[in-house]
Structures are given as C-alpha cells and as structure tokens.
N, C-alpha and C. Protein backbone atom coordinates (compact mmCIF):
# COMPACT_ATOMS: atom_id res chain seq x y z
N UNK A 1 53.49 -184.72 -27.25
CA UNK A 1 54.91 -184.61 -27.48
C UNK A 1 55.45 -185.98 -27.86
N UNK A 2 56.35 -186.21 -28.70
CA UNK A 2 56.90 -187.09 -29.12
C UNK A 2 58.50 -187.45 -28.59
N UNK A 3 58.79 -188.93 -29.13
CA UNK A 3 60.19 -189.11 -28.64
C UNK A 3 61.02 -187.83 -29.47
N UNK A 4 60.36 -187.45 -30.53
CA UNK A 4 61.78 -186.27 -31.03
C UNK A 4 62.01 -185.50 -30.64
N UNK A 5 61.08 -184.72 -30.15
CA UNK A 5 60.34 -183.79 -29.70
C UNK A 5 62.29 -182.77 -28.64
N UNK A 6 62.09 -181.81 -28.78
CA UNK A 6 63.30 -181.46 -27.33
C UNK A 6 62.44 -180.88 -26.47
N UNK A 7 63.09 -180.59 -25.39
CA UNK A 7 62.50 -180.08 -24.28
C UNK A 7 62.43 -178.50 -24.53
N UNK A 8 62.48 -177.79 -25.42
CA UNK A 8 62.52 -176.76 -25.86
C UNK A 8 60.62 -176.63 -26.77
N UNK A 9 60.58 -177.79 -27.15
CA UNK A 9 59.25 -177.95 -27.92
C UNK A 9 58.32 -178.10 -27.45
N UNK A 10 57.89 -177.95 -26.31
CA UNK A 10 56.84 -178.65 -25.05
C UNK A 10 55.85 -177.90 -26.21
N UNK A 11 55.34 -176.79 -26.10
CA UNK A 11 54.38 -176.33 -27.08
C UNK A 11 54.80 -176.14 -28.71
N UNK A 12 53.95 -177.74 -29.02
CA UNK A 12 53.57 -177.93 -30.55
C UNK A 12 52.33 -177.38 -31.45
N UNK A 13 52.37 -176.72 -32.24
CA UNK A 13 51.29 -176.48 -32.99
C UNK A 13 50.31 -177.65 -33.17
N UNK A 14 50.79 -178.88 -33.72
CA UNK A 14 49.99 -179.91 -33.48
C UNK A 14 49.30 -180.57 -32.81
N UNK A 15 49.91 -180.30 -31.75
CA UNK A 15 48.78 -180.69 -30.29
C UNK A 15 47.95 -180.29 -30.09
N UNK A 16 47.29 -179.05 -31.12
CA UNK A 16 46.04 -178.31 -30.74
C UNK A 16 45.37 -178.78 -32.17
N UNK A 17 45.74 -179.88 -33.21
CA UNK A 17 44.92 -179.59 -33.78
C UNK A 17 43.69 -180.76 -33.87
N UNK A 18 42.51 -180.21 -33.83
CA UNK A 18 41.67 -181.29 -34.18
C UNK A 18 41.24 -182.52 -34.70
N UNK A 19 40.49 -183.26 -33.97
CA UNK A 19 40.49 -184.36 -34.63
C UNK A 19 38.73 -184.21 -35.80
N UNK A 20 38.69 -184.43 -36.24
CA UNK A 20 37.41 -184.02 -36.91
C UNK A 20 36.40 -185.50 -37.50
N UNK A 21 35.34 -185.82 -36.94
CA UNK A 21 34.51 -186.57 -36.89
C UNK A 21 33.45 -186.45 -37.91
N UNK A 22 33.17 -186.65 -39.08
CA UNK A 22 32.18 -186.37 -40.27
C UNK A 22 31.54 -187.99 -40.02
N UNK A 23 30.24 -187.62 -39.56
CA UNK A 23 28.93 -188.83 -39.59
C UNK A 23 27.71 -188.54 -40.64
N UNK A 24 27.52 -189.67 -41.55
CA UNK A 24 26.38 -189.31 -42.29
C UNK A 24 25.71 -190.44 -41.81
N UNK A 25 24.17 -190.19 -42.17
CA UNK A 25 23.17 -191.46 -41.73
C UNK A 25 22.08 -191.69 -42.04
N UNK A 26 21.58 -192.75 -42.38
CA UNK A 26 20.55 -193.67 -42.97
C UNK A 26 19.96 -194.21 -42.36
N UNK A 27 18.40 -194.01 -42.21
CA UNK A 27 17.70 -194.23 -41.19
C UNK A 27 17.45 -195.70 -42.14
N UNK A 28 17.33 -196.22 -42.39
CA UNK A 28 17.05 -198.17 -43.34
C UNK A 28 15.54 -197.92 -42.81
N UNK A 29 14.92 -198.02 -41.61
CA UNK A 29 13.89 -198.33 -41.08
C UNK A 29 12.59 -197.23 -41.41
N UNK A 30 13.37 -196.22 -41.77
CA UNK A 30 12.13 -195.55 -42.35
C UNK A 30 12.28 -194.24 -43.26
N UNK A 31 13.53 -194.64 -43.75
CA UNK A 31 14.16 -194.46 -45.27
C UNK A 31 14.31 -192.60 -45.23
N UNK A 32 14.75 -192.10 -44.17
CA UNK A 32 15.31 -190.82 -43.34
C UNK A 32 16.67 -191.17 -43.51
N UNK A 33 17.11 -189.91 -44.03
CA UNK A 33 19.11 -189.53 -43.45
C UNK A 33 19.23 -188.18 -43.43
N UNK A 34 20.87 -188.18 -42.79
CA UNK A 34 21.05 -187.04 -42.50
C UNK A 34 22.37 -187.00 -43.09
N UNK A 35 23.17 -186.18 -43.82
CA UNK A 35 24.02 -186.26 -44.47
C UNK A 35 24.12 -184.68 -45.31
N UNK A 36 25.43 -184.29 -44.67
CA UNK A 36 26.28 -182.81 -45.63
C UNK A 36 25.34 -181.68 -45.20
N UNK A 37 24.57 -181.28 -44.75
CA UNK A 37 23.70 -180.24 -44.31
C UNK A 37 22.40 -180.12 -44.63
N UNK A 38 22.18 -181.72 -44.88
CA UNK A 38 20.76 -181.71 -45.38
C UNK A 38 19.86 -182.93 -44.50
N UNK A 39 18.80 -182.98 -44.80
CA UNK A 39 17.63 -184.21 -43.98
C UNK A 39 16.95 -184.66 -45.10
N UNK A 40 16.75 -185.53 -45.10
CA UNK A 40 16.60 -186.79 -46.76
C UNK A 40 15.23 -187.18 -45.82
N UNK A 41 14.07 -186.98 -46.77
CA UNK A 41 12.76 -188.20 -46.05
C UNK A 41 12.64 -188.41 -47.89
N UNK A 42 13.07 -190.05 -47.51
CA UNK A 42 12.81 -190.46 -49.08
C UNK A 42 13.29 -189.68 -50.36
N UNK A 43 13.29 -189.50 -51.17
CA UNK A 43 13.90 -188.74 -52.27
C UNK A 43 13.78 -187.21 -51.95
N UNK A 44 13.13 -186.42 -51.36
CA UNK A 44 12.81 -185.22 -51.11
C UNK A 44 13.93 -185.07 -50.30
N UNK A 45 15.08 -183.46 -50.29
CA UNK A 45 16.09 -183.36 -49.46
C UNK A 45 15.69 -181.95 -48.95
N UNK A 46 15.85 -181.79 -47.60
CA UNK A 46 15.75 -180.49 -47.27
C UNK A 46 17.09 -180.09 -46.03
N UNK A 47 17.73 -178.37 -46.82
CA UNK A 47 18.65 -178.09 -46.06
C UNK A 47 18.33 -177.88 -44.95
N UNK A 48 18.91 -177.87 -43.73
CA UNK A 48 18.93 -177.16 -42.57
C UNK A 48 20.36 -177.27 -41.67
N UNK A 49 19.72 -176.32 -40.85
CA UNK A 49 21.60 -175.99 -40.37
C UNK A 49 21.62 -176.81 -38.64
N UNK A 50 20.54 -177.95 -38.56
CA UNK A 50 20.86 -178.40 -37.50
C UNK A 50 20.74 -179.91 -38.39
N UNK A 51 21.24 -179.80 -39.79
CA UNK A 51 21.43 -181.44 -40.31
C UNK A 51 22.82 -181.68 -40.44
N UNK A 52 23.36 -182.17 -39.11
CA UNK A 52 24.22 -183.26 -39.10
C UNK A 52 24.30 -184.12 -37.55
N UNK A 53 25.04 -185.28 -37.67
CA UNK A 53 25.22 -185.77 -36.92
C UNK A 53 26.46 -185.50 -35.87
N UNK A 54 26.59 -185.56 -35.00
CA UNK A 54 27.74 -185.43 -33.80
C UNK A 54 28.55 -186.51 -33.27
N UNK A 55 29.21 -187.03 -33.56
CA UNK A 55 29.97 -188.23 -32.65
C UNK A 55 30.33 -187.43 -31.20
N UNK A 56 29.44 -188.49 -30.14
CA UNK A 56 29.85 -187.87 -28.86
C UNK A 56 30.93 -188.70 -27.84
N UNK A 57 30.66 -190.34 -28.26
CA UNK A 57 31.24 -190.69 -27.32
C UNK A 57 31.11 -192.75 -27.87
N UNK A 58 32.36 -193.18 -27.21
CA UNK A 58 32.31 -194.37 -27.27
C UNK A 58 31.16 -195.30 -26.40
N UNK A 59 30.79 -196.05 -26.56
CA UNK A 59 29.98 -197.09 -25.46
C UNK A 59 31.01 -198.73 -25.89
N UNK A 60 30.14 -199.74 -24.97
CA UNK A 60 30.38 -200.87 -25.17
C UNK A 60 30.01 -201.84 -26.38
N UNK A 61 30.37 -201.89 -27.10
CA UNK A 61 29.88 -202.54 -28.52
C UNK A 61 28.91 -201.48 -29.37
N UNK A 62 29.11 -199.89 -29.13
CA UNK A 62 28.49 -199.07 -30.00
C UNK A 62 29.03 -197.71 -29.31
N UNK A 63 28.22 -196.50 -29.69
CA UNK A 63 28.34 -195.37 -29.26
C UNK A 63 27.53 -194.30 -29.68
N UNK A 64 27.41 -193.06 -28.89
CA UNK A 64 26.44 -192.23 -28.56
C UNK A 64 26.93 -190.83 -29.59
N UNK A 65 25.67 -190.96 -29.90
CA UNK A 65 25.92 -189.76 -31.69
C UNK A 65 24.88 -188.78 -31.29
N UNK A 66 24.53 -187.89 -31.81
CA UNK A 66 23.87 -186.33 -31.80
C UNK A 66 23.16 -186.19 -32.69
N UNK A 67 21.74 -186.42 -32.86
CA UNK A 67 21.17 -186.24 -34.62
C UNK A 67 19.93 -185.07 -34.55
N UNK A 68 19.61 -184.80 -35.51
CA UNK A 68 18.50 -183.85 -35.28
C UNK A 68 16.95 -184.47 -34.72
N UNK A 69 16.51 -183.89 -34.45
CA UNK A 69 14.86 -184.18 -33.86
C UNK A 69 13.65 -184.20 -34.67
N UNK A 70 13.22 -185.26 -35.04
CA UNK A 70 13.14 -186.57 -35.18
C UNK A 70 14.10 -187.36 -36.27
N UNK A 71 15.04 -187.84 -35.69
CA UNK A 71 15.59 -188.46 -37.08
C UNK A 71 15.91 -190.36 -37.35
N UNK A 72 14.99 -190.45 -35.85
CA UNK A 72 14.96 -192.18 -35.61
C UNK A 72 14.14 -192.30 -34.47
N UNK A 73 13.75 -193.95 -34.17
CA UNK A 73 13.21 -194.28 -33.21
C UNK A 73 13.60 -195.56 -33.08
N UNK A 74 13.10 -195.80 -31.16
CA UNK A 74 13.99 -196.77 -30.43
C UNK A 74 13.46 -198.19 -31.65
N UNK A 75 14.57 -198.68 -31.72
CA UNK A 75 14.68 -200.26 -32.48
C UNK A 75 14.84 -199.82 -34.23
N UNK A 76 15.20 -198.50 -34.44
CA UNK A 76 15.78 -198.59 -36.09
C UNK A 76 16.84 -198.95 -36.25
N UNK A 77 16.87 -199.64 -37.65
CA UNK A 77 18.68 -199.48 -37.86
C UNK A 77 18.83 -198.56 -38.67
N UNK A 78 20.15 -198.12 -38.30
CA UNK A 78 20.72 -196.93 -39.29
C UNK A 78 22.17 -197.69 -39.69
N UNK A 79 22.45 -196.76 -41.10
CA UNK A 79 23.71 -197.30 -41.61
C UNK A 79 24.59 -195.53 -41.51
N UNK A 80 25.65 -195.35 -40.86
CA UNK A 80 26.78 -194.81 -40.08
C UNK A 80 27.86 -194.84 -41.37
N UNK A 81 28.01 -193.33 -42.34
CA UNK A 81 29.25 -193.37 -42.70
C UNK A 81 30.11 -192.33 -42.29
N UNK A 82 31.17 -193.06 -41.77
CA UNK A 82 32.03 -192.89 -40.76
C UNK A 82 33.26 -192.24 -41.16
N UNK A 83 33.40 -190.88 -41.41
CA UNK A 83 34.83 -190.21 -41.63
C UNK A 83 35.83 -189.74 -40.48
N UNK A 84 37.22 -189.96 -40.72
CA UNK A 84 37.68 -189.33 -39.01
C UNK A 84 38.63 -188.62 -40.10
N UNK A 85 38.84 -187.40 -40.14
CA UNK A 85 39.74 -186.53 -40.77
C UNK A 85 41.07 -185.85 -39.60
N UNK A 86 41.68 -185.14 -40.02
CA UNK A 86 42.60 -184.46 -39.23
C UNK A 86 44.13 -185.11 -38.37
N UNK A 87 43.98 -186.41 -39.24
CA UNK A 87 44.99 -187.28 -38.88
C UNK A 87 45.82 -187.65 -39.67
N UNK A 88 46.97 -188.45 -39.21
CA UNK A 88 47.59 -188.70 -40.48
C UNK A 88 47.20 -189.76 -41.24
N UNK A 89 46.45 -190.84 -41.12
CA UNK A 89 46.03 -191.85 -42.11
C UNK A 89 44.58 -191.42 -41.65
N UNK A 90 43.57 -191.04 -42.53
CA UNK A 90 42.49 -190.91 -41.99
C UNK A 90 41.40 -191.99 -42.49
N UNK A 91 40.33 -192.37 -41.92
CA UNK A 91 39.98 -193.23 -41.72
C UNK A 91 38.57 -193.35 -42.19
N UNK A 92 37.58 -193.82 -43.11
CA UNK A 92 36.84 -194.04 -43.45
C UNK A 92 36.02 -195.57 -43.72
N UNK A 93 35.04 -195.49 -42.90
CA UNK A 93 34.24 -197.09 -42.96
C UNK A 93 32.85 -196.74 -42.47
N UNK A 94 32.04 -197.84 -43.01
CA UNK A 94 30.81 -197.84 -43.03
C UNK A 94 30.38 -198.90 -41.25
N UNK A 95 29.30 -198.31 -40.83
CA UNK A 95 29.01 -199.39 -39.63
C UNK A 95 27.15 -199.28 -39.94
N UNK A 96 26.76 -200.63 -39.27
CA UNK A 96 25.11 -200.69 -39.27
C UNK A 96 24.82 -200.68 -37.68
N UNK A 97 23.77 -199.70 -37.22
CA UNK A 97 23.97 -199.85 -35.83
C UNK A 97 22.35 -199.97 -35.41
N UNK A 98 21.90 -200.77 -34.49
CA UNK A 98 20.31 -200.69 -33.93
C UNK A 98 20.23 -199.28 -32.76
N UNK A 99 18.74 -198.19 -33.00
CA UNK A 99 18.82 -197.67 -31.73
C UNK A 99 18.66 -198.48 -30.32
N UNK A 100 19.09 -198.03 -29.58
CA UNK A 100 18.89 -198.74 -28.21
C UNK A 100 18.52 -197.51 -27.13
N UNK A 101 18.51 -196.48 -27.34
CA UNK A 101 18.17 -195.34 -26.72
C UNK A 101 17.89 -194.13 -26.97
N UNK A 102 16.77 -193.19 -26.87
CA UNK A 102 17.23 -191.78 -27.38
C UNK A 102 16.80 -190.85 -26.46
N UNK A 103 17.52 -190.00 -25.90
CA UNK A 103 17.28 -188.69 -24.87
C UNK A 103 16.79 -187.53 -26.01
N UNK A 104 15.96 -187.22 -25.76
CA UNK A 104 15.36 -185.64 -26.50
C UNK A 104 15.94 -184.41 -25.28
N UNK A 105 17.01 -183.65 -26.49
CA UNK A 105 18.34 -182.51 -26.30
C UNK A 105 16.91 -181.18 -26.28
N UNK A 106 17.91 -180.28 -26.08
CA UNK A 106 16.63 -178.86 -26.44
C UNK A 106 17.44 -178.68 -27.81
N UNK A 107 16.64 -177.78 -28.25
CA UNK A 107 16.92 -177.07 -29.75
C UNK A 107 16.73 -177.79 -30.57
N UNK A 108 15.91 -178.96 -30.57
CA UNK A 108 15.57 -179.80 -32.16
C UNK A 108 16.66 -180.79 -31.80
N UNK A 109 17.19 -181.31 -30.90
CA UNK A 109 18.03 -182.51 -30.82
C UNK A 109 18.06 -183.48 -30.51
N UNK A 110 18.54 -185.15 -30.46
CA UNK A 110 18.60 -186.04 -29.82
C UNK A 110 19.68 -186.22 -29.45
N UNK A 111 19.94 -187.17 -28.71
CA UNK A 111 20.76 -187.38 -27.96
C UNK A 111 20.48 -189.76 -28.03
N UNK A 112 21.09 -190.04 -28.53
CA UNK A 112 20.67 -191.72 -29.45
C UNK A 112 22.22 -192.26 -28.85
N UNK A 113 21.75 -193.48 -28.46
CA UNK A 113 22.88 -194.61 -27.83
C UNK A 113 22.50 -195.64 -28.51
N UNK A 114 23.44 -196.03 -29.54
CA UNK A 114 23.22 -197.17 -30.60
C UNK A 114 24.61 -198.87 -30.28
N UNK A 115 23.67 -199.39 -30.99
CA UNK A 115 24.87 -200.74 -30.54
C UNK A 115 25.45 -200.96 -31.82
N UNK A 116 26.38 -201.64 -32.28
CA UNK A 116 26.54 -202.06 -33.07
C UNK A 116 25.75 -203.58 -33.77
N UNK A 117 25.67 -203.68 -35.12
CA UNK A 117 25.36 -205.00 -35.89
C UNK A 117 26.11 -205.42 -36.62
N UNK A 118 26.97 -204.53 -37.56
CA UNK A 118 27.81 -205.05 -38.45
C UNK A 118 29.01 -203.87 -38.73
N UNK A 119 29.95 -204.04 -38.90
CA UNK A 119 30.97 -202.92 -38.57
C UNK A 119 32.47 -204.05 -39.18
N UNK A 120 33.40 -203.47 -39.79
CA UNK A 120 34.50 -204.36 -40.07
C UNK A 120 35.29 -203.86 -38.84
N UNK A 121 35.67 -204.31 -37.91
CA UNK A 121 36.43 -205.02 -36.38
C UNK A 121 37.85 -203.87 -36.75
N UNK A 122 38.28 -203.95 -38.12
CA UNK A 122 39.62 -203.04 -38.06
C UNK A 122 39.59 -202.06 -38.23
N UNK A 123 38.49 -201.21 -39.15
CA UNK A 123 38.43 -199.85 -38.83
C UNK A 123 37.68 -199.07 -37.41
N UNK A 124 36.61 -200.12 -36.76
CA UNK A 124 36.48 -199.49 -35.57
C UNK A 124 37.66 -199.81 -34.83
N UNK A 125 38.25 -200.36 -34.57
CA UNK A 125 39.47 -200.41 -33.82
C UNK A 125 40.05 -199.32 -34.21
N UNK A 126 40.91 -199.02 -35.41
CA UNK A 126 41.25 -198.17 -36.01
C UNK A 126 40.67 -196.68 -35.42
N UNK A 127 39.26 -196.90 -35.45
CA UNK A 127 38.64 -195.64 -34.84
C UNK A 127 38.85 -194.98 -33.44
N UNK A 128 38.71 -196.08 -32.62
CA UNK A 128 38.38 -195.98 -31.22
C UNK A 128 40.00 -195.64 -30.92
N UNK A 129 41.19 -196.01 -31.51
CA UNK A 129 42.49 -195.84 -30.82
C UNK A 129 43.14 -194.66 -31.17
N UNK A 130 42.32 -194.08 -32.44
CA UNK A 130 42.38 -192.54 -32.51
C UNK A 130 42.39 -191.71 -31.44
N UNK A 131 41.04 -191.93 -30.46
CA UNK A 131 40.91 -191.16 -29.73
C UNK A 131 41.17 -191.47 -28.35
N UNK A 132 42.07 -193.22 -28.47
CA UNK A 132 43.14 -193.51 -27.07
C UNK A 132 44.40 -192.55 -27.05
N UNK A 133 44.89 -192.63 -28.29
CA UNK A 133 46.21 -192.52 -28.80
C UNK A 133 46.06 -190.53 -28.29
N UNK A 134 44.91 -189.81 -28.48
CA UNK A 134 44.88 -188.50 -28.56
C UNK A 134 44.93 -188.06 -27.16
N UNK A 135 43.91 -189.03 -26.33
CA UNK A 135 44.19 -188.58 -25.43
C UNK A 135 45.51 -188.89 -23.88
N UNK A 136 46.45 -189.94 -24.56
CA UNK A 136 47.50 -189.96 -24.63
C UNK A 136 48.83 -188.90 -24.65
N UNK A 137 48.14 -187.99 -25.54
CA UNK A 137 49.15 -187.04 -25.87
C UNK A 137 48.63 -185.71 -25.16
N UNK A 138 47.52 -185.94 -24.84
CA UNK A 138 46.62 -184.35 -23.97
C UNK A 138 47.69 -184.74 -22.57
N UNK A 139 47.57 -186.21 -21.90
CA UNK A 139 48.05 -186.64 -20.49
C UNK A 139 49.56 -186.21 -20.52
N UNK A 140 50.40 -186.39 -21.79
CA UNK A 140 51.83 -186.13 -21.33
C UNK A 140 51.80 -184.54 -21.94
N UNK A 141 50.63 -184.16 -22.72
CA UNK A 141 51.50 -182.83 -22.61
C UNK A 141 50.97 -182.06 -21.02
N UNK A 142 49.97 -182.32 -20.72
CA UNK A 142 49.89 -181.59 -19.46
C UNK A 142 51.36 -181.83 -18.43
N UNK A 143 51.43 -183.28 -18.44
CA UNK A 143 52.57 -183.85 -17.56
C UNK A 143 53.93 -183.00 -17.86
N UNK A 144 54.35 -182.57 -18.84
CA UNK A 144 55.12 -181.73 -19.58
C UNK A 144 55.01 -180.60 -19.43
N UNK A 145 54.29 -179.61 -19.63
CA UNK A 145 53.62 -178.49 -19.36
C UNK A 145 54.12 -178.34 -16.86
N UNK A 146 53.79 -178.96 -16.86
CA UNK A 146 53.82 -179.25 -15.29
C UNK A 146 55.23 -179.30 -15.05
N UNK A 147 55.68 -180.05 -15.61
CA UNK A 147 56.93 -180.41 -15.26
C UNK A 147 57.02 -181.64 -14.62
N UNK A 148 56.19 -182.60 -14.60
CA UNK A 148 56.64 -183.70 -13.56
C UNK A 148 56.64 -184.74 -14.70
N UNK A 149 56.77 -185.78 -13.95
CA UNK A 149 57.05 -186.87 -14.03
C UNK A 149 55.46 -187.63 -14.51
N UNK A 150 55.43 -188.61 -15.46
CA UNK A 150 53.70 -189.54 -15.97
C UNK A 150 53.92 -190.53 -15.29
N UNK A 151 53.18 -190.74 -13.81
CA UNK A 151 52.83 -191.77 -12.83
C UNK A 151 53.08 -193.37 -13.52
C-alpha cells in the first residue's frame, strides 16, 4: 500500500503481482549453459523442460540459484544474465560468479551457492532492493489487512 493509497484500497491488484526473475548461464569453465529452455554443451543445443535456472535467494557477496543436473562443478565460473521483469524500471545486468557449493535436489536438480567476481555494484544493488522494497510492502499490507499499527 502506498502513501495514496485510501483506506478503502487495502486490497490492490498490484500487490499480488509478481516479481519475475529470468537467469541465463554460462558455464566459462566447461563451455555448458543454460538459457530460454534449452542446455548448450558447446555448439550443440538441446531442449528440455527442466532447462532453466531459478533465483532462490540472496547470500553474502553472492546467491543461491537452481540449475539443472549436471550443469557445473564446485570452483567453475559462470557468467549470470540477469533479468528482473514485473517492475516498474526493470532491470537487466550481467554478473561473473565462482561455484562455492552445490547440493544435488531430486528430479535432475541442483541446488549451487555462488559468490560473486565481477558484477557492476549498481545493478546488484538495484537488484537486491527489489526484493527489500517487496517485501516491505507484503509487511504493511499484512499490518493493514490486520488492522494494527507497523511496530
């Protein structure tokens, strides 16, 4: 909810709508990506419907993405292009990130905790306050929804 917002508006259509995360990726280290519904080994592309990546979650100087099984190993770099749609300025930038971890998911998945190497400082910022700023607006609309008062 916004300052315009009346107290008549507590439920906005907009508050439900998504934020949408599009990751493509480049394995550099052993010339693998994953990108639009497909798995790239070297010039050869093959569709499948578990080729894409997932943005799951922020970390400390990187963050934890979703890729198919096998699509890296610990110490590759991958190059991260980074779409955030569903906003009003939406946001597109490239990041280079080292693996630093990977959990094997069921169903053909990983589960990869990457750091960052090279990234321009204003669109991850840019990125990461997307999803301060969102969940910002989940806290007062509940607070709203409730009726009370935001501590």
């Amino acid at each position: 909810m916004t300052d315009n917002d009346s107290p008549d508006d507590i439920i906005n259509p907009n508050d439900f709508k998504s934020i949408d995360v599009q990751v493509m990726m480049i394995n550099e280290t052993s010339h693998t990506g994953v990108m639009k519904g497909q798995r790239m080994f070297g010039e050869e592309q093959q569709k499948a419907a578990s080729a894409y990546v997932k943005f799951l979650e922020f970390i400390d100087k990187g963050m934890i993405i979703e890729v198919p099984h096998p699509s890296c190993g610990k110490g590759h770099t991958l190059c991260l292009d980074i779409q955030v749609c569903g906003i009003k300025n939406e946001i597109h930038f490239e990041v280079t990130a080292r693996v630093m971890e990977i959990e094997n998911l069921d169903e053909g998945r990983d589960r990869i905790k990457v750091t960052l190497l090279t990234y321009d400082e204003l669109f991850w910022n840019a990125f990461k306050s997307v999803f301060q700023n969102r969940q910002q607006e989940v806290t007062e609309f509940f607070f709203a929804a409730k009726g009370t008062e935001k501590p």
